[in-house]
C-alpha atoms as a PDB file:
ATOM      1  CA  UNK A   1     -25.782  13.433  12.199  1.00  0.00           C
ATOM      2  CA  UNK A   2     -25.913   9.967  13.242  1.00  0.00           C
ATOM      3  CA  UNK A   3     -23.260   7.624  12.462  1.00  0.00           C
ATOM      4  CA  UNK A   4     -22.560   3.999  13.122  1.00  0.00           C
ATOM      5  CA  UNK A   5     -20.655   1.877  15.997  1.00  0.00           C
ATOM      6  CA  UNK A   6     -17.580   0.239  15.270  1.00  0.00           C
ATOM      7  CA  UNK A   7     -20.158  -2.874  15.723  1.00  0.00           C
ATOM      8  CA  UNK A   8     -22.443  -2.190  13.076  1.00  0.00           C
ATOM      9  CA  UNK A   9     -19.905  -1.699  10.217  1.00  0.00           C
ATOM     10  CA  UNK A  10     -18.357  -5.041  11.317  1.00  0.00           C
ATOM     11  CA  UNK A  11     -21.673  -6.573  11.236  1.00  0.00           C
ATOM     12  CA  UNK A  12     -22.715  -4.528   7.536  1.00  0.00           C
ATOM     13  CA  UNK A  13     -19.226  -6.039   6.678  1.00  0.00           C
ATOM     14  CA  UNK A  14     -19.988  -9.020   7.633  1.00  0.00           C
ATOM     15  CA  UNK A  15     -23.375  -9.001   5.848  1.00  0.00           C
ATOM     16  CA  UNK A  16     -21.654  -7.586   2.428  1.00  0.00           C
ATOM     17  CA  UNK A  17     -19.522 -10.828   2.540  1.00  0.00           C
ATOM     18  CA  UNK A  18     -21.723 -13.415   3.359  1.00  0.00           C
ATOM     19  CA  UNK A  19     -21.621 -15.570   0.492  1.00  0.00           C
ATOM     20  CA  UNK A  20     -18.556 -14.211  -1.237  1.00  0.00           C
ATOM     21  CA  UNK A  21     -16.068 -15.265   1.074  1.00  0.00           C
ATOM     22  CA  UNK A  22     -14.140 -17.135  -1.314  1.00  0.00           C
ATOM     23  CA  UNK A  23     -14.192 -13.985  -3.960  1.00  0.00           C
ATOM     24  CA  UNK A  24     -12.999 -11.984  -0.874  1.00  0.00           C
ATOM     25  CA  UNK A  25     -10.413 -14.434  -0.528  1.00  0.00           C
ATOM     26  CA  UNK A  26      -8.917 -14.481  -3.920  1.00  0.00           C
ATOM     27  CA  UNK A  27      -8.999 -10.933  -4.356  1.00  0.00           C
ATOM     28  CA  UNK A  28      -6.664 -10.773  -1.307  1.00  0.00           C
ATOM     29  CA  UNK A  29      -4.668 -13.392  -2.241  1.00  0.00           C
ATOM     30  CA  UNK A  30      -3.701 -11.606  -5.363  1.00  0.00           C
ATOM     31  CA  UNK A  31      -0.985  -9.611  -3.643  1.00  0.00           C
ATOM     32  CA  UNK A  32      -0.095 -12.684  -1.254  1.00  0.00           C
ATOM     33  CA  UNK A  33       0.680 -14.216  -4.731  1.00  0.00           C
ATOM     34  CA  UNK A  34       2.710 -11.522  -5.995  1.00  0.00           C
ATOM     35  CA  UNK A  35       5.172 -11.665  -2.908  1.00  0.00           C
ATOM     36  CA  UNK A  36       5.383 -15.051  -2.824  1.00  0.00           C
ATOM     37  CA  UNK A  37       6.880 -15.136  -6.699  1.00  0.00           C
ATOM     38  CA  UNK A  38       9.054 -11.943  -5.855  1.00  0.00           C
ATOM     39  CA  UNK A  39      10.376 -13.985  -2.737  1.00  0.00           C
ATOM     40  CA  UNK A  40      10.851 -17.244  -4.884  1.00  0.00           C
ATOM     41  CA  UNK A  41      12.927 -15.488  -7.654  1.00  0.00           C
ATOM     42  CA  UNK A  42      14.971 -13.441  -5.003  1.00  0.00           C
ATOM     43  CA  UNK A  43      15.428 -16.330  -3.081  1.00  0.00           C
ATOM     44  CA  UNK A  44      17.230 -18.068  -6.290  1.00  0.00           C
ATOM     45  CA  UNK A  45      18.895 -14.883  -7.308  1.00  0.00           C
ATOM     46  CA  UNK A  46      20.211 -15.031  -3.721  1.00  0.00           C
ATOM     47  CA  UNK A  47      21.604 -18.446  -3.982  1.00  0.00           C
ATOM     48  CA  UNK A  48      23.151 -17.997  -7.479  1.00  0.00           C
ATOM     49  CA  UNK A  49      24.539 -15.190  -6.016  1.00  0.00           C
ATOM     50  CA  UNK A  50      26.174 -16.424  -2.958  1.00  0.00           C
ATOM     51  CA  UNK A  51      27.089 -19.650  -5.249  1.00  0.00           C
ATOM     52  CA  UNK A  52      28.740 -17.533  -7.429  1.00  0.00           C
ATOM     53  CA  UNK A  53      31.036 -15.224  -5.412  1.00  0.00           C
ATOM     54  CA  UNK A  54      31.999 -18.682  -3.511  1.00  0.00           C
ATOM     55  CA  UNK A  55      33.067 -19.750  -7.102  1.00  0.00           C
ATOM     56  CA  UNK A  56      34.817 -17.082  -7.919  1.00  0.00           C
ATOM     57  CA  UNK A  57      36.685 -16.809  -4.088  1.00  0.00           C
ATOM     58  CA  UNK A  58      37.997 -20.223  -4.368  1.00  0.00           C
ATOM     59  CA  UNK A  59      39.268 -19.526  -7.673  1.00  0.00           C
ATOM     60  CA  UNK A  60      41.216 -16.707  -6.579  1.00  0.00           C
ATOM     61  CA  UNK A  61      42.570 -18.503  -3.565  1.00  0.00           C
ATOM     62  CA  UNK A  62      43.292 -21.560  -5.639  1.00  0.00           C
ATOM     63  CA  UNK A  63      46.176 -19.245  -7.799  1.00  0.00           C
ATOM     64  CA  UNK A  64      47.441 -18.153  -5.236  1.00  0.00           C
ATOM     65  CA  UNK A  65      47.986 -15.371  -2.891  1.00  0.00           C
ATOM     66  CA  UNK A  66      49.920 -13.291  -4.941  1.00  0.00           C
ATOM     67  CA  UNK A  67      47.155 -13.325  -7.988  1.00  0.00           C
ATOM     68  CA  UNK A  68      44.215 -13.116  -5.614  1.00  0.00           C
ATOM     69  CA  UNK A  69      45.723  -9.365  -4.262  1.00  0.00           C
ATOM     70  CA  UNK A  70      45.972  -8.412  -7.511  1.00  0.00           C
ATOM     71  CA  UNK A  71      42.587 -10.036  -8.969  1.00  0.00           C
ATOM     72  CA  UNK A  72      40.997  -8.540  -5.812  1.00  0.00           C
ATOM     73  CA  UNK A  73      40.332  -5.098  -7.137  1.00  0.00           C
ATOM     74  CA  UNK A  74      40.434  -6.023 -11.023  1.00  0.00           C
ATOM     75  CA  UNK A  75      40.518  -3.122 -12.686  1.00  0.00           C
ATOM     76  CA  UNK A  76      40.448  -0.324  -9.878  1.00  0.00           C
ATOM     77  CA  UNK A  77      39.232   2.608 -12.448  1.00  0.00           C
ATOM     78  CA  UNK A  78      37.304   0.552 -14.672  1.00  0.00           C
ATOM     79  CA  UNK A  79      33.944  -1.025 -15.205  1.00  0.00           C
ATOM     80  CA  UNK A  80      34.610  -3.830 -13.610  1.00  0.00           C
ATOM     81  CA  UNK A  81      34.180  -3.979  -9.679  1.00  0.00           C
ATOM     82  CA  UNK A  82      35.998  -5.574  -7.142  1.00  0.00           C
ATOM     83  CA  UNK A  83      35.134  -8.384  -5.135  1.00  0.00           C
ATOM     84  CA  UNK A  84      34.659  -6.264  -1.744  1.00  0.00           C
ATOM     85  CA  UNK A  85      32.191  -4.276  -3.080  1.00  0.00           C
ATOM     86  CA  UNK A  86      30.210  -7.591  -3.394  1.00  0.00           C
ATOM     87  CA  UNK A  87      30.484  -8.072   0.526  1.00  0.00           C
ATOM     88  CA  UNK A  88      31.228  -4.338   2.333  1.00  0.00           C
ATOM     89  CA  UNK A  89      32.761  -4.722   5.458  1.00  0.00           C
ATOM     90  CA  UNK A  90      29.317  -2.222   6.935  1.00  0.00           C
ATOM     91  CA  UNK A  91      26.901  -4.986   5.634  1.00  0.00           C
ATOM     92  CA  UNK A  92      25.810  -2.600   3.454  1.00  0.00           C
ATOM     93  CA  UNK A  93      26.342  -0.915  -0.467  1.00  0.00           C
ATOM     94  CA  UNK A  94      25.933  -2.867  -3.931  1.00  0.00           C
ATOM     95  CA  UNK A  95      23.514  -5.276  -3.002  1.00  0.00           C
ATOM     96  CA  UNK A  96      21.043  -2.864  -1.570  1.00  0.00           C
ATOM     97  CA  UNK A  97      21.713  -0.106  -3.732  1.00  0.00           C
ATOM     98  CA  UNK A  98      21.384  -2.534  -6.961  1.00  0.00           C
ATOM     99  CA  UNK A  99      17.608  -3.643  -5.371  1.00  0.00           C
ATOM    100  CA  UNK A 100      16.360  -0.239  -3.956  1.00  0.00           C
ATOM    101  CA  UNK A 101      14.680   0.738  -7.019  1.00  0.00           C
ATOM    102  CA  UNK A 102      13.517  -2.959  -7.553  1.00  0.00           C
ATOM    103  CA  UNK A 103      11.750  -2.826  -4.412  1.00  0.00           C
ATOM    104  CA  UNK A 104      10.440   0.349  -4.720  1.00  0.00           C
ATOM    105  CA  UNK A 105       8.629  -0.607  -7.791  1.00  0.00           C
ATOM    106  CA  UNK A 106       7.780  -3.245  -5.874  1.00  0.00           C
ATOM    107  CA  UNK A 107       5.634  -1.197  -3.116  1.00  0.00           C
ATOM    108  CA  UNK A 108       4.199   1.066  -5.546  1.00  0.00           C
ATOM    109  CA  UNK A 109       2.762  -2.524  -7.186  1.00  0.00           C
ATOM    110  CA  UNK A 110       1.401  -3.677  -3.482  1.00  0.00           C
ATOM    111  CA  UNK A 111       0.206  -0.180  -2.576  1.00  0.00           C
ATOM    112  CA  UNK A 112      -2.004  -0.137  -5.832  1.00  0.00           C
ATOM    113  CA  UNK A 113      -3.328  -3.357  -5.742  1.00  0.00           C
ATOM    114  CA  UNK A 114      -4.396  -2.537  -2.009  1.00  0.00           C
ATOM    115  CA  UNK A 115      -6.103   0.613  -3.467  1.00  0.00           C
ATOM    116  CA  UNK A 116      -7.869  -1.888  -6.237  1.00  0.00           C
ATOM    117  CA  UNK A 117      -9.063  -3.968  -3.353  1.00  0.00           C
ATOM    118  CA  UNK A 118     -10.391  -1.283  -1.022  1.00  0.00           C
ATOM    119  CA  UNK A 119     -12.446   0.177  -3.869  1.00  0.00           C
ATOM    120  CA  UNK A 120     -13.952  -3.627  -4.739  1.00  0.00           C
ATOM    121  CA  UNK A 121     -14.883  -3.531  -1.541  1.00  0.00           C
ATOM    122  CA  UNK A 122     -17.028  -0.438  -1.077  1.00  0.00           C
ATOM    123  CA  UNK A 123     -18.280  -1.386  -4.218  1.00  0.00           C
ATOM    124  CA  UNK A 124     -19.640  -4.993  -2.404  1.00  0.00           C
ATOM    125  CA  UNK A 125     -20.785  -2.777   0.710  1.00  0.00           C
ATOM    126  CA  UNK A 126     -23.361  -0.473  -1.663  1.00  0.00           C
ATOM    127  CA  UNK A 127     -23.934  -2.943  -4.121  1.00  0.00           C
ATOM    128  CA  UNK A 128     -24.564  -6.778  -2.509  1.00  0.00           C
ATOM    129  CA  UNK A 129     -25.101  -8.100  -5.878  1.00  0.00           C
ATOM    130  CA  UNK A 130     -21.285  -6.881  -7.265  1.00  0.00           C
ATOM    131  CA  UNK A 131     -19.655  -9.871  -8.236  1.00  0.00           C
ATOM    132  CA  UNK A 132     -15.767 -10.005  -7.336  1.00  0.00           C
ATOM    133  CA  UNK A 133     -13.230 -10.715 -10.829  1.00  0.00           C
ATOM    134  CA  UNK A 134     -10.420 -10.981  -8.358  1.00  0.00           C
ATOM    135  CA  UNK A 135      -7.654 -10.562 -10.980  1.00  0.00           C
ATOM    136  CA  UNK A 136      -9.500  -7.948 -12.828  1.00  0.00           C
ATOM    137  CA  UNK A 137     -10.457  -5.946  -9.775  1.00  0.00           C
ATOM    138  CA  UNK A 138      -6.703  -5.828  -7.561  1.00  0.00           C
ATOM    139  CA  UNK A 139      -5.347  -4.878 -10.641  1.00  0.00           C
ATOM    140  CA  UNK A 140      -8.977  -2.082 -11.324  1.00  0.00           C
ATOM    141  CA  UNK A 141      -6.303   0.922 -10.711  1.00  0.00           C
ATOM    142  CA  UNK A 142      -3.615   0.057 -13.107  1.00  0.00           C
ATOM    143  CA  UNK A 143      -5.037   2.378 -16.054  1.00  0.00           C
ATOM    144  CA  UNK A 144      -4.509   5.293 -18.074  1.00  0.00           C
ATOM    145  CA  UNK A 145      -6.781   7.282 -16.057  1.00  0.00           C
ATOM    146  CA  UNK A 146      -6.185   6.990 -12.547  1.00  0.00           C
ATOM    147  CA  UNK A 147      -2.797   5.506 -11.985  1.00  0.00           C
ATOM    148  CA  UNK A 148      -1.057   9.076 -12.355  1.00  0.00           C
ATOM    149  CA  UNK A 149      -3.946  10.885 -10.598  1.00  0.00           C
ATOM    150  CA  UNK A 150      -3.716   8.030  -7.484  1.00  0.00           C
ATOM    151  CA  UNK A 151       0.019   7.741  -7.718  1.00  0.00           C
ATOM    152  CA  UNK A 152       0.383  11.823  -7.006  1.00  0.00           C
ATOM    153  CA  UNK A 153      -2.117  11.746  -4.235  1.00  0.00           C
ATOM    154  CA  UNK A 154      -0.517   9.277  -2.518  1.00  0.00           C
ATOM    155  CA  UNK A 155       3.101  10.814  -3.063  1.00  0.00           C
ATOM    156  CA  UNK A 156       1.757  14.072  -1.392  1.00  0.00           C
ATOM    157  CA  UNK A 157       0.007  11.834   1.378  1.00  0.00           C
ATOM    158  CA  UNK A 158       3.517  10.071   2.192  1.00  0.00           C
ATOM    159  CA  UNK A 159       5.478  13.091   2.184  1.00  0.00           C
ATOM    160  CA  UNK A 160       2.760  15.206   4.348  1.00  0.00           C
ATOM    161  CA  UNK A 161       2.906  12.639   6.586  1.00  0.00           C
ATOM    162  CA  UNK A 162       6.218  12.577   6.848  1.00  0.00           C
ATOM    163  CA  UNK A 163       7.180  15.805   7.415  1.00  0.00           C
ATOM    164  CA  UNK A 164       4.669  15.810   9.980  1.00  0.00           C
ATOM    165  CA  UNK A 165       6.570  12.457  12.082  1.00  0.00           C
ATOM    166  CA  UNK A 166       9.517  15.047  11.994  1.00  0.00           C
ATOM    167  CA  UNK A 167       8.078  16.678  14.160  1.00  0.00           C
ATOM    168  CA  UNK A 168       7.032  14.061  16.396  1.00  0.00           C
ATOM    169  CA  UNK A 169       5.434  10.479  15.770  1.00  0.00           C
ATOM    170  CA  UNK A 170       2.012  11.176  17.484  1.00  0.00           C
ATOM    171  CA  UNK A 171       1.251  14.200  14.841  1.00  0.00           C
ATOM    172  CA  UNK A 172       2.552  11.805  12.034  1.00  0.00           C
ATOM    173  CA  UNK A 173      -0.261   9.145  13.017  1.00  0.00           C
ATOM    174  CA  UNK A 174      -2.787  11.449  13.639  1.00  0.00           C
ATOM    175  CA  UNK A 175      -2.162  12.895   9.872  1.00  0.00           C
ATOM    176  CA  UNK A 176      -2.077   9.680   8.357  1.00  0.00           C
ATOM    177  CA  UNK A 177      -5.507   9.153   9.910  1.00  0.00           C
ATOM    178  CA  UNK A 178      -6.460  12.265   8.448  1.00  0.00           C
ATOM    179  CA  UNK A 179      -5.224  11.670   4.863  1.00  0.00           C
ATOM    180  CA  UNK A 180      -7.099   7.796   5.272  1.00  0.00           C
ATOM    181  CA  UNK A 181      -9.733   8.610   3.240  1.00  0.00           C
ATOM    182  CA  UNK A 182      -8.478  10.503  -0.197  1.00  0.00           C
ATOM    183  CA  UNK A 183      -8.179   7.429  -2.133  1.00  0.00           C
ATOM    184  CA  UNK A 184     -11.714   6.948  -1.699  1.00  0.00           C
ATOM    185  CA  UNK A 185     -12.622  10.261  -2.269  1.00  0.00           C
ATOM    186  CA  UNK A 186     -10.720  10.401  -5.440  1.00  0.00           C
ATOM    187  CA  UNK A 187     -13.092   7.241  -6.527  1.00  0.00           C
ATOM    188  CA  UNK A 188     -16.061   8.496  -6.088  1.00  0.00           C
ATOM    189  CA  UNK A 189     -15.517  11.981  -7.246  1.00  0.00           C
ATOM    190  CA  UNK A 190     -13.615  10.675 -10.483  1.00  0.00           C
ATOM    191  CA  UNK A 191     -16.599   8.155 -10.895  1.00  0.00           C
ATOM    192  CA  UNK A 192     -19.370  11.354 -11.008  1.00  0.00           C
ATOM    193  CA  UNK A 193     -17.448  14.016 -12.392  1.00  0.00           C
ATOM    194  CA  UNK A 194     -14.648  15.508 -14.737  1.00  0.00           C
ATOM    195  CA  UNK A 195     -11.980  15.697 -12.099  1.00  0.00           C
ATOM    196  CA  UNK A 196      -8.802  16.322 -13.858  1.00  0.00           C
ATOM    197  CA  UNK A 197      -8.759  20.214 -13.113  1.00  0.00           C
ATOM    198  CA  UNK A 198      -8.817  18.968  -9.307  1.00  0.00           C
ATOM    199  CA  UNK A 199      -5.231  19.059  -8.304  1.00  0.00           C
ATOM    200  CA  UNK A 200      -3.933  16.410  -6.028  1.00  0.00           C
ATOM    201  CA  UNK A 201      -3.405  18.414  -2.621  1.00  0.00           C
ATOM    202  CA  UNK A 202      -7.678  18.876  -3.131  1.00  0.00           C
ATOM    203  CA  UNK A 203      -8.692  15.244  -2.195  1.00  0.00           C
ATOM    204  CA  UNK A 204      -6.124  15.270   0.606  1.00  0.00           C
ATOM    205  CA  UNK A 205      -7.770  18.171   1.676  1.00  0.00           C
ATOM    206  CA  UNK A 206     -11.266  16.954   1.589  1.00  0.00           C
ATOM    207  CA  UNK A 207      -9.966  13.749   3.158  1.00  0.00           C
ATOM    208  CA  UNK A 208      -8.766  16.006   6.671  1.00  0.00           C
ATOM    209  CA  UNK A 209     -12.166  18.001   6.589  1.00  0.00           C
ATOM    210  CA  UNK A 210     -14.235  14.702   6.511  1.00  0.00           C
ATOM    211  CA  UNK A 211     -11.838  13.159   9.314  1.00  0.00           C
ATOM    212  CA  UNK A 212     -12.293  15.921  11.284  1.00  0.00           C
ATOM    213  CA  UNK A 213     -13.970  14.466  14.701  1.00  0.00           C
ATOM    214  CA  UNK A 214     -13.816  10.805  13.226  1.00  0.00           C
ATOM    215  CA  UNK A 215     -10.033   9.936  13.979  1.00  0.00           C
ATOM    216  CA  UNK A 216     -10.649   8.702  16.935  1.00  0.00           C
ATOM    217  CA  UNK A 217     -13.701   6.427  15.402  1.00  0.00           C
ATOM    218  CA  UNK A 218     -10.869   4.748  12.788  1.00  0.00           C
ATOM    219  CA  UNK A 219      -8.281   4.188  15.340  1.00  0.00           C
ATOM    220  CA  UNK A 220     -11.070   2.760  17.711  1.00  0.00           C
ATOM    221  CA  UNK A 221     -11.918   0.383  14.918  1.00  0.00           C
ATOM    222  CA  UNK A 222      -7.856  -0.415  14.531  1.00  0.00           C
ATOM    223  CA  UNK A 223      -7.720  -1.235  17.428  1.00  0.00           C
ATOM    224  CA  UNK A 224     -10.935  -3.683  17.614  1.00  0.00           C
ATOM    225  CA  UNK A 225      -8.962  -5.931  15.489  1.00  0.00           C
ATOM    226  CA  UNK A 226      -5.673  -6.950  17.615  1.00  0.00           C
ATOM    227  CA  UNK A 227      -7.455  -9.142  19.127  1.00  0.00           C
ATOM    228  CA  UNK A 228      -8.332 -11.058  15.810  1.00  0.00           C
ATOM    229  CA  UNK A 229      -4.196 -10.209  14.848  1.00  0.00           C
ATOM    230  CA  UNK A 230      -2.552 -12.460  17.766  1.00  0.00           C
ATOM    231  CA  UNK A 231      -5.006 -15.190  16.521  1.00  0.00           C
ATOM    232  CA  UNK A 232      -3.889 -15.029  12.966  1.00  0.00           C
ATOM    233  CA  UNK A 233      -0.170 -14.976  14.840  1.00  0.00           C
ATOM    234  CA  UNK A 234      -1.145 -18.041  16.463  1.00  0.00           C
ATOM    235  CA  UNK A 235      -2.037 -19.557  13.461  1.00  0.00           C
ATOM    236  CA  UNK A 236       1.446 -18.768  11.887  1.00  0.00           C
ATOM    237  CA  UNK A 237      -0.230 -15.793   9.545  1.00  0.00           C
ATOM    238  CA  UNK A 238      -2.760 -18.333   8.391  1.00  0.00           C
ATOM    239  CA  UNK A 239      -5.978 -16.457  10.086  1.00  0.00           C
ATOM    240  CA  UNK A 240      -5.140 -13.412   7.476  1.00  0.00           C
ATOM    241  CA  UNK A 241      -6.660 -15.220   5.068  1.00  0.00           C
ATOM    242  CA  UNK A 242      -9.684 -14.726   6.535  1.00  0.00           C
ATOM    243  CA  UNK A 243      -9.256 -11.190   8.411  1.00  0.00           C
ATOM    244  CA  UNK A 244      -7.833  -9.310   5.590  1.00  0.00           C
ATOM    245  CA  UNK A 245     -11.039  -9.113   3.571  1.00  0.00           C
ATOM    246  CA  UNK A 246     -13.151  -8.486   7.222  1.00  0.00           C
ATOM    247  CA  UNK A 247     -10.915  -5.426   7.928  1.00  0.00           C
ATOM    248  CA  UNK A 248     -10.701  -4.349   4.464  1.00  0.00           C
ATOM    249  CA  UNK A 249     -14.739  -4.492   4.127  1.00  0.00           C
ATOM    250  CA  UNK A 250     -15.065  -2.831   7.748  1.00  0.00           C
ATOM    251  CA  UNK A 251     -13.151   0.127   6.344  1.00  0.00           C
ATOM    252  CA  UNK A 252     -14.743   0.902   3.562  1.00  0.00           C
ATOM    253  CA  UNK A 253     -18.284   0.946   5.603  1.00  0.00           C
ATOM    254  CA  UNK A 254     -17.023   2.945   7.773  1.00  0.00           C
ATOM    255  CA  UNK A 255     -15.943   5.212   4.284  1.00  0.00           C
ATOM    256  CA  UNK A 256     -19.349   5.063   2.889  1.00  0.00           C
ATOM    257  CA  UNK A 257     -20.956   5.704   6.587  1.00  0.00           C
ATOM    258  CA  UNK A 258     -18.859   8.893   7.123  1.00  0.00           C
ATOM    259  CA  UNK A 259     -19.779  10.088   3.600  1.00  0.00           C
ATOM    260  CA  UNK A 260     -23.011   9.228   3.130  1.00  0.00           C
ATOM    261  CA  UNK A 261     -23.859  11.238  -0.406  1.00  0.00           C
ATOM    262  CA  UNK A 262     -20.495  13.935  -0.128  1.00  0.00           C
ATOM    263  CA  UNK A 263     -19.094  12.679  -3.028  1.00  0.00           C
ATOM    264  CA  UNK A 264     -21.611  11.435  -4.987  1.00  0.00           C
ATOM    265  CA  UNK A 265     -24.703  13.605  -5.075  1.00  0.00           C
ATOM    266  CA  UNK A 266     -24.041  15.304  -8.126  1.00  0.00           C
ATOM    267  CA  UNK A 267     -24.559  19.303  -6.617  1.00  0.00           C
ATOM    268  CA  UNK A 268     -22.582  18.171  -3.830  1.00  0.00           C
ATOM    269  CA  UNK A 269     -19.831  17.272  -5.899  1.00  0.00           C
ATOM    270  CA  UNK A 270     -19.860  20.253  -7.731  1.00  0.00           C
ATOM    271  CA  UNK A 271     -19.438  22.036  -4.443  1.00  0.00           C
ATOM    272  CA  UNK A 272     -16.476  20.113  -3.372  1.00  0.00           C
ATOM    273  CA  UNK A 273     -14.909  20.733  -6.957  1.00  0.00           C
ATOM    274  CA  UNK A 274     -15.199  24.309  -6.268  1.00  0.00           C
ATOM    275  CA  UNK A 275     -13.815  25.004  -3.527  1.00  0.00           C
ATOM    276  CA  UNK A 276      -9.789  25.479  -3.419  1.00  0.00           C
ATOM    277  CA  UNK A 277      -7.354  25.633  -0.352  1.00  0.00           C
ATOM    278  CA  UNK A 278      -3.615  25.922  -0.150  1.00  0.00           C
ATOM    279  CA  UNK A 279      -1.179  23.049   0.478  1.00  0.00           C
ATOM    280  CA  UNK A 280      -0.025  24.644   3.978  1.00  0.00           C
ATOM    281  CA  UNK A 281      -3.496  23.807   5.309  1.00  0.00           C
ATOM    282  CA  UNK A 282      -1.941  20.520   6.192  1.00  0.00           C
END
């Protein structure tokens, strides 16, 4: 079976753009967006912060030494904390404990707003006449019927991959180029069939047997693009604007190249429904 260069899905990405550059551009934005208010309000939670704990230091130094020792530790079995566990002497404890689980929901937010975008995208490469809601589509995922399906496959894909960098990092990247393409596959089975007796581990699966022989093609195409990457460093992150939605579009021709009709033939999806494999396949 004949598939395309590296060249031709840049071009058909190309193609699938021209004209829509500026809907490209705002659906990518809408996570540039989101960081940019999450850095704004923990920039000023920063400085009321460090504002604060100044206020409260030259307070305590103010009554003297005496009442600072014992205002130090306020109440040593109580609620109430003392004022080195604000600053640990390791550089690290309360403050990143307290906004571990902040940022965490934060990633999960990015990482499905990326999946939103990939999937406008592929819909742009089949379909030149889909018009891009950027708000609407980034934020396509964020329902009751795929966020739990999405958020378990990608879970599974995270740890796999990570057990597999125990080993060694090379394995680790070489899984993670396997796993690339069950988000995908979860769209466009979900889109043509009832899907929720599938179990997660299944469109990981599927993902490895349709990247089997086409790694290499992916990380060929990765690495097409640092050349395009120091420009956009050159232009103090500026050029992303533009390359995000080139790469993004370039991916998901290269999704519907390597697929062609797998997952959305209808027998052919029944075929991939049936079949079952165990989690230790990976």
């Amino acid at each position: 079976m004949l598939y395309k260069t590296s060249s031709e899905l840049k071009r058909e990405a190309k193609n699938a753009l021209k004209g829509r550059w500026g809907q490209a551009i705002l659906l990518n934005l809408v996570p540039a967006i989101l960081r940019a208010v999450v850095t704004f309000f923990s920039v000023i939670a920063i400085v009321f912060s460090v504002t604060l704990f100044s206020f409260v230091t030259d307070s305590f130094t103010s009554t003297g030494s005496h009442h600072y020792e014992q205002t130090e530790t306020f109440w040593e079995d109580g609620d109430i904390v003392g004022v080195n566990d604000f600053m640990p002497s390791d550089g690290t404890g309360s403050w990143r404990t307290t906004f571990n689980p902040a940022k965490l929901v934060f990633d999960l937010v990015l990482s499905f707003l990326t999946i939103g975008i990939s999937y406008t995208f592929l819909d742009v490469i089949r379909s030149r006449e889909r018009k891009i809601d950027a708000f609407r589509d980034a934020f396509r995922v964020f329902n009751g019927v795929d966020f739990v399906p999405l958020l378990l496959i990608n879970i599974l894909m995270t740890v796999f991959t990570t057990l597999w960098s125990l080993l060694l990092v090379i394995p680790g990247i070489v899984k993670g180029y396997s796993y690339s393409q069950s988000n995908f596959i979860y769209k466009d089975l979900s889109s043509r069939q009832d899907v929720q007796s599938m179990g997660a581990t299944s469109y990981i699966t599927e993902s490895r047997l349709l990247m089997d022989g086409h790694k290499g093609r992916l990380f060929y195409i990765d690495l097409s693009f640092i050349g395009w990457h120091i420009l956009c460093l050159m232009t103090f992150g500026l050029g992303y604007i533009f390359l995000e939605p080139y790469m993004n579009a370039t991916k998901a021709a290269f999704y519907n190249d390597l697929a062609k009709d797998r997952y959305t033939a209808v027998e052919q999806v029944e075929e991939v429904i049936e079949e079952e494999e165990e989690w230790t396949s990976f």
